[in-house]
Protein backbone atom coordinates (compact mmCIF):
# COMPACT_ATOMS: atom_id res chain seq x y z
CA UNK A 1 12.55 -79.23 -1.21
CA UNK A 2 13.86 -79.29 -4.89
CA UNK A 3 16.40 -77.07 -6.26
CA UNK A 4 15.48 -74.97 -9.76
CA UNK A 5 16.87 -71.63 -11.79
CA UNK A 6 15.19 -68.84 -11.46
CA UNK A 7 15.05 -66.55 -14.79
CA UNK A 8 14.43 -62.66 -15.69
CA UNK A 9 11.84 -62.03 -18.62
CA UNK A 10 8.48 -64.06 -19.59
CA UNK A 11 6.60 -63.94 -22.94
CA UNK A 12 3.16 -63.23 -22.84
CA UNK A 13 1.04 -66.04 -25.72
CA UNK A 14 -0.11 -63.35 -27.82
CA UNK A 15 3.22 -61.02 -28.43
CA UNK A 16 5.95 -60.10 -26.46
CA UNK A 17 5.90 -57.40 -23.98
CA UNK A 18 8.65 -55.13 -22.81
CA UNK A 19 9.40 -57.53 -20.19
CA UNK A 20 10.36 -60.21 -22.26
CA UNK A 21 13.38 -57.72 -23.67
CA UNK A 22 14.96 -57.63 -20.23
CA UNK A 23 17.68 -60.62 -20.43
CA UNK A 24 18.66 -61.34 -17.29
CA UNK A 25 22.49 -60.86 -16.31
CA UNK A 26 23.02 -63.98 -14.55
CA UNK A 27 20.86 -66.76 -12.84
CA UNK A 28 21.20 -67.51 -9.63
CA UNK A 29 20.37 -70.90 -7.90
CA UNK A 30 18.81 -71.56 -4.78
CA UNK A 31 16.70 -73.77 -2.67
CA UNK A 32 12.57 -73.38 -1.93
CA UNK A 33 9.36 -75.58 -1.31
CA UNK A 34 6.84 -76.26 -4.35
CA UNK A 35 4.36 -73.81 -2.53
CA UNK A 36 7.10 -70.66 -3.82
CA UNK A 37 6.68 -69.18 -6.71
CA UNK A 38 9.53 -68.83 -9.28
CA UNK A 39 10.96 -65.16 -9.24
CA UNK A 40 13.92 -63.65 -10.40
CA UNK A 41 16.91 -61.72 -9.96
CA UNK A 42 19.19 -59.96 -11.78
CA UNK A 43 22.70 -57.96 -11.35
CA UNK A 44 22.05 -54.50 -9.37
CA UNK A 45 23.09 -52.33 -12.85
CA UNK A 46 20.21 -53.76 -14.61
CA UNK A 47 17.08 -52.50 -14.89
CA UNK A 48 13.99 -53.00 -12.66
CA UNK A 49 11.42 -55.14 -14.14
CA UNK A 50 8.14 -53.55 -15.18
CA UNK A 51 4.88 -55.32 -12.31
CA UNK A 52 1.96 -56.33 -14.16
CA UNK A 53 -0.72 -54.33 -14.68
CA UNK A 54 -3.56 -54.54 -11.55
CA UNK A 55 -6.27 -52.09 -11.49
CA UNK A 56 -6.19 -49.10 -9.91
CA UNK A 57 -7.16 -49.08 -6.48
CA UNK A 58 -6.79 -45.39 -5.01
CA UNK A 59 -7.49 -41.95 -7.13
CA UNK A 60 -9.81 -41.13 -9.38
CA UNK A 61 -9.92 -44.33 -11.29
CA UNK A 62 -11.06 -46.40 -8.37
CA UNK A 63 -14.48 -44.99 -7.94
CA UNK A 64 -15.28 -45.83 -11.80
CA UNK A 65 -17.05 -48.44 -13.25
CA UNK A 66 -14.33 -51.43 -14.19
CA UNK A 67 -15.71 -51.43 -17.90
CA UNK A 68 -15.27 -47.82 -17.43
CA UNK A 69 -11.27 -47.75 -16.84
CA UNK A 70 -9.32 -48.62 -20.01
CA UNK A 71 -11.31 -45.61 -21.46
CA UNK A 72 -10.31 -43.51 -18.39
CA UNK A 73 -6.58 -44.74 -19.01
CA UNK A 74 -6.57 -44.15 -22.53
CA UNK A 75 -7.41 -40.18 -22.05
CA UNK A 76 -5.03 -40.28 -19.11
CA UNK A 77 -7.68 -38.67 -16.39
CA UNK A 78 -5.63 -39.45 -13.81
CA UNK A 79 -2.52 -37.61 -15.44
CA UNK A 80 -3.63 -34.32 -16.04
CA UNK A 81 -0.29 -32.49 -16.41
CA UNK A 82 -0.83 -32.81 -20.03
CA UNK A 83 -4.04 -30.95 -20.31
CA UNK A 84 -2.62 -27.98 -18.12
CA UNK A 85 0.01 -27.88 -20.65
CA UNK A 86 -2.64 -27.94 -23.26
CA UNK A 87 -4.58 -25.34 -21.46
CA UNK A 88 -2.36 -22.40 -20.52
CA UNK A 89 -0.91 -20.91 -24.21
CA UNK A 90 -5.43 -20.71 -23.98
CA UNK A 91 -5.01 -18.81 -21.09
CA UNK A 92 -2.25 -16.72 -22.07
CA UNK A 93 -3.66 -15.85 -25.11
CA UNK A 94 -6.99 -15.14 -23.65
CA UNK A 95 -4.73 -12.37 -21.21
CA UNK A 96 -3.58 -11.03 -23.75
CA UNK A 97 -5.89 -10.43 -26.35
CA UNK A 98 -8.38 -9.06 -23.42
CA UNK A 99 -6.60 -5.31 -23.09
CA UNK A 100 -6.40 -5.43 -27.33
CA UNK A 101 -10.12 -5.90 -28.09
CA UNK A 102 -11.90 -2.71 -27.90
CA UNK A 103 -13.42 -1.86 -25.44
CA UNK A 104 -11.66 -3.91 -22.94
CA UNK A 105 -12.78 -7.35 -22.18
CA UNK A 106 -15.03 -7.68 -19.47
CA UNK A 107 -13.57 -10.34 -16.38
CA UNK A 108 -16.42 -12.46 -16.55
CA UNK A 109 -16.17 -12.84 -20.34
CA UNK A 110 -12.64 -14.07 -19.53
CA UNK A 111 -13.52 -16.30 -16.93
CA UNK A 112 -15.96 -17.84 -19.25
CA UNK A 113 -13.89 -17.91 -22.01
CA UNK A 114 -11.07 -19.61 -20.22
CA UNK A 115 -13.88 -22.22 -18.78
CA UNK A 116 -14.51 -22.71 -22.27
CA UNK A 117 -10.92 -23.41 -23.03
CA UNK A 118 -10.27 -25.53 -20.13
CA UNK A 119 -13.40 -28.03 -21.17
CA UNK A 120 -11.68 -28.15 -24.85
CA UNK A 121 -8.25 -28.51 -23.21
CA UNK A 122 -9.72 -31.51 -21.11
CA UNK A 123 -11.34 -32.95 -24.32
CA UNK A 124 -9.19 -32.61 -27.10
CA UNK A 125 -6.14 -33.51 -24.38
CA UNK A 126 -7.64 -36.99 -24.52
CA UNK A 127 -8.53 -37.48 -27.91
CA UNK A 128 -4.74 -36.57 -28.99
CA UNK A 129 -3.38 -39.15 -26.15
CA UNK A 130 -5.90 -42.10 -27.53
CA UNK A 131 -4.90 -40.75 -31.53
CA UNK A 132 -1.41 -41.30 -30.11
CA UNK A 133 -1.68 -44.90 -28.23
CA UNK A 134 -3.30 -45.94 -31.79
CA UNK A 135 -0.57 -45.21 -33.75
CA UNK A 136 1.80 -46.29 -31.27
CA UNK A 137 -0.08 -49.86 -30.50
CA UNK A 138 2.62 -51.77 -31.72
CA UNK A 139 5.34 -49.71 -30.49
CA UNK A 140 3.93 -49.01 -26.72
CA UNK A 141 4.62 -52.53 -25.21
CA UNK A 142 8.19 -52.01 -26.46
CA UNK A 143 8.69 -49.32 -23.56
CA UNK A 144 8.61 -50.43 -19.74
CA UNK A 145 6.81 -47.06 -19.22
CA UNK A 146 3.65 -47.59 -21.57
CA UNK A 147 3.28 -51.27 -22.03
CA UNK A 148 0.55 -51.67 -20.00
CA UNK A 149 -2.07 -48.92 -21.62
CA UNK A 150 -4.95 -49.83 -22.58
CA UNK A 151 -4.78 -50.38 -26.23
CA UNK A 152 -1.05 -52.02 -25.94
CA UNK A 153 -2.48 -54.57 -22.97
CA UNK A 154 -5.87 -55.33 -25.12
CA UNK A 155 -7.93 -53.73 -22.28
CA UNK A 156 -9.55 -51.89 -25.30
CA UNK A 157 -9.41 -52.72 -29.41
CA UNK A 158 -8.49 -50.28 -31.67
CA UNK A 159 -11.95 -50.22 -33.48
CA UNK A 160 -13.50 -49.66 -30.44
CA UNK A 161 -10.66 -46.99 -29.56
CA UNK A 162 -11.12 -45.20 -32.93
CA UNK A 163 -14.86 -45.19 -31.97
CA UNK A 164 -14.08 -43.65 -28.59
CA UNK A 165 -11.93 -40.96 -30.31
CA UNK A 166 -14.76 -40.16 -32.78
CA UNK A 167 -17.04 -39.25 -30.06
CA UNK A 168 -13.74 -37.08 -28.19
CA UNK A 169 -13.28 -35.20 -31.73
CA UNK A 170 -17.46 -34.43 -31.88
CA UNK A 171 -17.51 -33.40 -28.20
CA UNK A 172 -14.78 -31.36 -28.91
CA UNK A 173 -16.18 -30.17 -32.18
CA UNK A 174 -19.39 -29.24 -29.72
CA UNK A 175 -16.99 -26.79 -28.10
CA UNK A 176 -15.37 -25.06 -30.59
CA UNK A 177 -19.04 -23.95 -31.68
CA UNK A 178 -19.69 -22.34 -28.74
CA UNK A 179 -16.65 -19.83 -29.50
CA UNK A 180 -17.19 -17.09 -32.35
CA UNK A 181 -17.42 -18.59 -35.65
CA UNK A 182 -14.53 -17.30 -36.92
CA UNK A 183 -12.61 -19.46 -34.44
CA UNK A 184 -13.80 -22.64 -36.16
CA UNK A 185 -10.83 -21.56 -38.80
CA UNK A 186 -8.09 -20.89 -37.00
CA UNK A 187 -8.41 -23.88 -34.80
CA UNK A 188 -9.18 -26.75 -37.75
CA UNK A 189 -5.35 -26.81 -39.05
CA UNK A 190 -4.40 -27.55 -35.45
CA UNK A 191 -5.97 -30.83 -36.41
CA UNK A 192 -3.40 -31.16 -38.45
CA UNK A 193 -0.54 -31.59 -36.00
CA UNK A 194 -2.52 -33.47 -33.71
CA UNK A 195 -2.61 -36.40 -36.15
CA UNK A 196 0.91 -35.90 -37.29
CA UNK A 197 2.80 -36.00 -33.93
CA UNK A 198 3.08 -39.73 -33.25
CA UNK A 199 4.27 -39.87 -37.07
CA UNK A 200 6.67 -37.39 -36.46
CA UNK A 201 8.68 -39.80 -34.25
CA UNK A 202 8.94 -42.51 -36.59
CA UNK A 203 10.83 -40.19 -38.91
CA UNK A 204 12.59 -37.77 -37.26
CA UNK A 205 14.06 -37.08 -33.98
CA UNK A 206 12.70 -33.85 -33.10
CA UNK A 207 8.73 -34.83 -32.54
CA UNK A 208 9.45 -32.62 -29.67
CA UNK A 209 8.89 -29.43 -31.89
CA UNK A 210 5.81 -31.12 -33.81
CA UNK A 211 4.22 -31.41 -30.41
CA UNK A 212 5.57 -27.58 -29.49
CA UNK A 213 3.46 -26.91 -32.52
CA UNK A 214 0.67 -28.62 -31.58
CA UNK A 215 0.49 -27.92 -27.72
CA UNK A 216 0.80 -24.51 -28.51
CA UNK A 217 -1.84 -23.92 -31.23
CA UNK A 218 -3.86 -21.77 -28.01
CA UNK A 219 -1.30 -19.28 -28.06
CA UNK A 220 -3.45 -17.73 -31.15
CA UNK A 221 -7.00 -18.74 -29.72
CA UNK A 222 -7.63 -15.97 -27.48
CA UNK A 223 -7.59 -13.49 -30.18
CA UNK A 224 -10.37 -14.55 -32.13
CA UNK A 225 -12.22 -16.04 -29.20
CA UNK A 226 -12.56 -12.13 -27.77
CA UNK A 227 -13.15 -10.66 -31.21
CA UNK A 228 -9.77 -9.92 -32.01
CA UNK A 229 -8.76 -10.03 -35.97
CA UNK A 230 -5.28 -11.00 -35.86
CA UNK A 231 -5.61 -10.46 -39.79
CA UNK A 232 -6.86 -6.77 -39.31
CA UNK A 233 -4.82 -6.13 -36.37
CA UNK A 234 -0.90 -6.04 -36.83
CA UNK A 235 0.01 -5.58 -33.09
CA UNK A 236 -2.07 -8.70 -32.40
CA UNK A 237 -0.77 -10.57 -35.17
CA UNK A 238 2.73 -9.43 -33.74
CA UNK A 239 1.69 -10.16 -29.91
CA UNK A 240 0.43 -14.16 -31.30
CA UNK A 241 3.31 -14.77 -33.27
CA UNK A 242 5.50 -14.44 -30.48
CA UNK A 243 3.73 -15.67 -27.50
CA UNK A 244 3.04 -19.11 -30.18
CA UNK A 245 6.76 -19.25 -30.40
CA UNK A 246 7.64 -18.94 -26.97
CA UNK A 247 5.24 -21.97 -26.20
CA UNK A 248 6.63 -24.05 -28.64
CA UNK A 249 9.99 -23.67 -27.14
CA UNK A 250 8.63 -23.97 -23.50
CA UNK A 251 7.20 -27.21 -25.22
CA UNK A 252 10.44 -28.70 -26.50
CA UNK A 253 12.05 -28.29 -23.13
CA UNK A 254 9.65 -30.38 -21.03
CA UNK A 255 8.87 -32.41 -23.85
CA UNK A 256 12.66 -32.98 -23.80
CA UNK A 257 12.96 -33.62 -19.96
CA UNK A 258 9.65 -36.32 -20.64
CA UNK A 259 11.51 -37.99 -22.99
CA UNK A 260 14.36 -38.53 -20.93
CA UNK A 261 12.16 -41.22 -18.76
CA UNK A 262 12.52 -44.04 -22.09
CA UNK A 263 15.27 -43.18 -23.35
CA UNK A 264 16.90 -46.50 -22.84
CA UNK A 265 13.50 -48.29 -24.17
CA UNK A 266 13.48 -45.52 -27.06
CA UNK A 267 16.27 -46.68 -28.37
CA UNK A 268 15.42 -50.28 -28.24
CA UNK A 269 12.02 -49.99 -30.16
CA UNK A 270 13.65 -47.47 -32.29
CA UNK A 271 11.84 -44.63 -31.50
CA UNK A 272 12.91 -41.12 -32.08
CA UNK A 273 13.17 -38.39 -30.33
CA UNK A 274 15.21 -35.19 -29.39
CA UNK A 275 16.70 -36.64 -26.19
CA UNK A 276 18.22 -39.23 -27.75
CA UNK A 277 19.64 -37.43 -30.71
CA UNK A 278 21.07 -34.87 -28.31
CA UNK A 279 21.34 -36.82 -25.07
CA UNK A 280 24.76 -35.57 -25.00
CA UNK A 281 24.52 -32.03 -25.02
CA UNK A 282 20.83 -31.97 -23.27
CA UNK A 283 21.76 -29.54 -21.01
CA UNK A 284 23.27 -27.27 -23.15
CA UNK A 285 19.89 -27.12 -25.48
CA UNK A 286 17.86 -27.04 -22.49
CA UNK A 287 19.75 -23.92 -20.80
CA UNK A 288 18.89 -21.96 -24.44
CA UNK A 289 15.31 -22.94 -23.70
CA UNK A 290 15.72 -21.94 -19.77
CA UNK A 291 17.47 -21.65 -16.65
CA UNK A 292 16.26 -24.54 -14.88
CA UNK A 293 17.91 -27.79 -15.12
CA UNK A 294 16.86 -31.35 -13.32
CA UNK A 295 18.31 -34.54 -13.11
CA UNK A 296 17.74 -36.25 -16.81
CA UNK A 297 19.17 -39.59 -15.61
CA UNK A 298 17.03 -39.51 -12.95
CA UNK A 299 12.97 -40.56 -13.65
CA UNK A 300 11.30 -39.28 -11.17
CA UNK A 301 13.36 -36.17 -11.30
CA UNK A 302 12.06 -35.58 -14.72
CA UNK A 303 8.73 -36.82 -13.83
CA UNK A 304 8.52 -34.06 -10.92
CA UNK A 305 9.28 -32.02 -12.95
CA UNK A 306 7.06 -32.14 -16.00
CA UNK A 307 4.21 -32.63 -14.06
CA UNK A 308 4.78 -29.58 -11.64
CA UNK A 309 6.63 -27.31 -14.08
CA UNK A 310 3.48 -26.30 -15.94
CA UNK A 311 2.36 -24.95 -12.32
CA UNK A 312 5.49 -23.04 -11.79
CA UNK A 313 6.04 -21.32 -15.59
CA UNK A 314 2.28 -21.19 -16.20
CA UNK A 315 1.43 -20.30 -13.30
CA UNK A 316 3.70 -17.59 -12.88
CA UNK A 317 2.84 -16.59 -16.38
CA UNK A 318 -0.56 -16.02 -15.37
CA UNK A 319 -0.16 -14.25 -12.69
CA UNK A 320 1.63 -11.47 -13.82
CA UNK A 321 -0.54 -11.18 -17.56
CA UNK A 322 -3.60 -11.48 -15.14
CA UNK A 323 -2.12 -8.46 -12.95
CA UNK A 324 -1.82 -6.41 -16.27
CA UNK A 325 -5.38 -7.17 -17.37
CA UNK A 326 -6.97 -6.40 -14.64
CA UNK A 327 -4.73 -2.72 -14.72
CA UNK A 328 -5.49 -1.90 -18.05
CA UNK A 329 -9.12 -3.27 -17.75
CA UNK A 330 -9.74 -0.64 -14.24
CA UNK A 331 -7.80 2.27 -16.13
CA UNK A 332 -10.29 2.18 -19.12
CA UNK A 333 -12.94 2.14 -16.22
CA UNK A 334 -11.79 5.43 -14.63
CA UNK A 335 -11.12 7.04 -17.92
CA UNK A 336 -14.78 6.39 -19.13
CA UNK A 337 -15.82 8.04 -15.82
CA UNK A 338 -14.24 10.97 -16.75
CA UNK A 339 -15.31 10.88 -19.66
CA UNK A 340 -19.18 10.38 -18.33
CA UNK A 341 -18.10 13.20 -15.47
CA UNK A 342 -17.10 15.91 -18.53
């Protein structure tokens, strides 16, 4: 038996990690046998320390190849939340501009559209996410919450994850083809904001709206995608412009509630971001954005929450535009009957 400190915190020999930022409160001695390993412990209030990273060993990820999972990771396939959020302005938009394009749009021609939009969700989904963990290598194993992705651990280099996101942009590229041309235009300055968004918290601290922008670039996809001119057509142009904005703001409020989780570890790396520049009055800018409120100081509060409140406002959103589709698409039905009858 041999008495030794036990201490908080250990420094990995290439860089620090997020670990390593965690100084312990106090140290505590005590008494153990050579064949214990050296742990630590630290004052209730502080924060829990980060385990390492072990592969995955239920979901999804499991049943892949090993040399397969740091891509798998880096795309986030076994978080989809953020491609549903991706996906549904598609969808709404898609509802929408069906009743507007003359005649009315056909339900398999939505279905296949919105299978088309889903695949391009899915795609371009995990080509912003590894854009995103490349700009933010340096910056990622800073936060308790992302230091062990792929890039940030050196599962995966960032020459071989610029590579990997070269091949996401050209499958996604691949998909956007198979839409009307005219679609290729209004999608390319999306592009724009994809790139932009992890820059956007460097600099400001509202990257919440730069992703609003970005998430919700679908919200005027449907038009063209069903042969709707939103140039030619002023009550589509009208219908876009506010279903786009509504998105963006449904954005910024789960955005907001996501960026609660590292706040604390925000601050530290000095990242920016909306929750911490209004952490003080979140609820009040979250009630302008909606009704429902959650526990921000809580993680997996928010984390419930972002991941199921796409199902609850999307799906509910779906529902009811799907309900009026399907109205006005049987109503021009019987009136061409008529029509045929006369």
């Amino acid at each position: 038996m041999r008495s030794f400190y036990i201490w908080l915190g250990f420094w990995s020999e290439s860089r620090p990690t997020a670990v390593s930022l965690l100084a312990p409160r106090h140290v505590i001695p005590f008494h153990a046998s050579a064949k214990h390993l050296a742990v630590s412990v630290e004052s209730p209030s502080s924060p829990e320390i980060p385990k390492p990273y072990s592969p995955p060993s239920s979901g999804l990820l499991s049943r892949l190849p090993a040399s397969w999972v740091p891509y798998a990771e880096l795309v986030r396939l076994d978080k989809p939340a953020g491609t549903y959020y991706l996906f549904f302005p598609c969808m709404f938009s898609t509802l929408l501009a069906a009743p507007m394009a003359d005649p009315v749009t056909s339900p398999l021609t939505v279905i296949g559209t919105t299978a088309l939009f889903f695949s391009g969700a899915l795609i371009m989904r995990g080509a912003g996410c590894s854009i995103n963990d490349l700009w933010d290598r340096n910056l990622d194993p800073q936060v308790a919450r992302t230091r062990l992705r792929p890039i940030a651990r050196g599962a995966i280099t960032p020459f071989k994850a610029l590579t990997f996101t070269g091949v996401q942009l050209l499958a996604g590229l691949g998909i956007l083809l198979q839409f009307p041309w005219s679609c290729f235009w209004y999608a390319t300055p999306s592009l724009l904001f994809v790139a932009s968004y992890p820059l956007a918290k460097r600099v400001t601290y509202y990257p919440q709206f730069v992703l609003g922008l970005t998430f919700s670039w679908g919200a005027m996809m449907g038009f063209p995608a069903l042969g709707v001119d939103l140039l030619a057509n002023s009550a589509a142009l009208t219908a876009a412009g506010f279903l786009y904005a509504s998105n963006v703001a449904w954005t910024v409020l789960y955005d907001m509630i996501y960026a609660h989780m590292d706040i604390r570890d925000d601050a530290k790396a000095g990242i920016k971001s909306i929750a911490l520049k209004h952490d003080a009055e979140t609820k009040q800018v979250l009630s302008g954005l909606a009704v429902v409120q959650v526990n921000l100081k809580n993680v997996k509060d928010c984390w419930w929450w972002f991941v199921n409140g796409c199902w609850i406002t999307g799906g509910a959103i779906t529902a009811g535009m799907c309900v009026d589709y399907l109205i006005q698409y049987s109503s021009q039905g019987e009136e061409s009957e008529k029509i045929a009858q006369e």
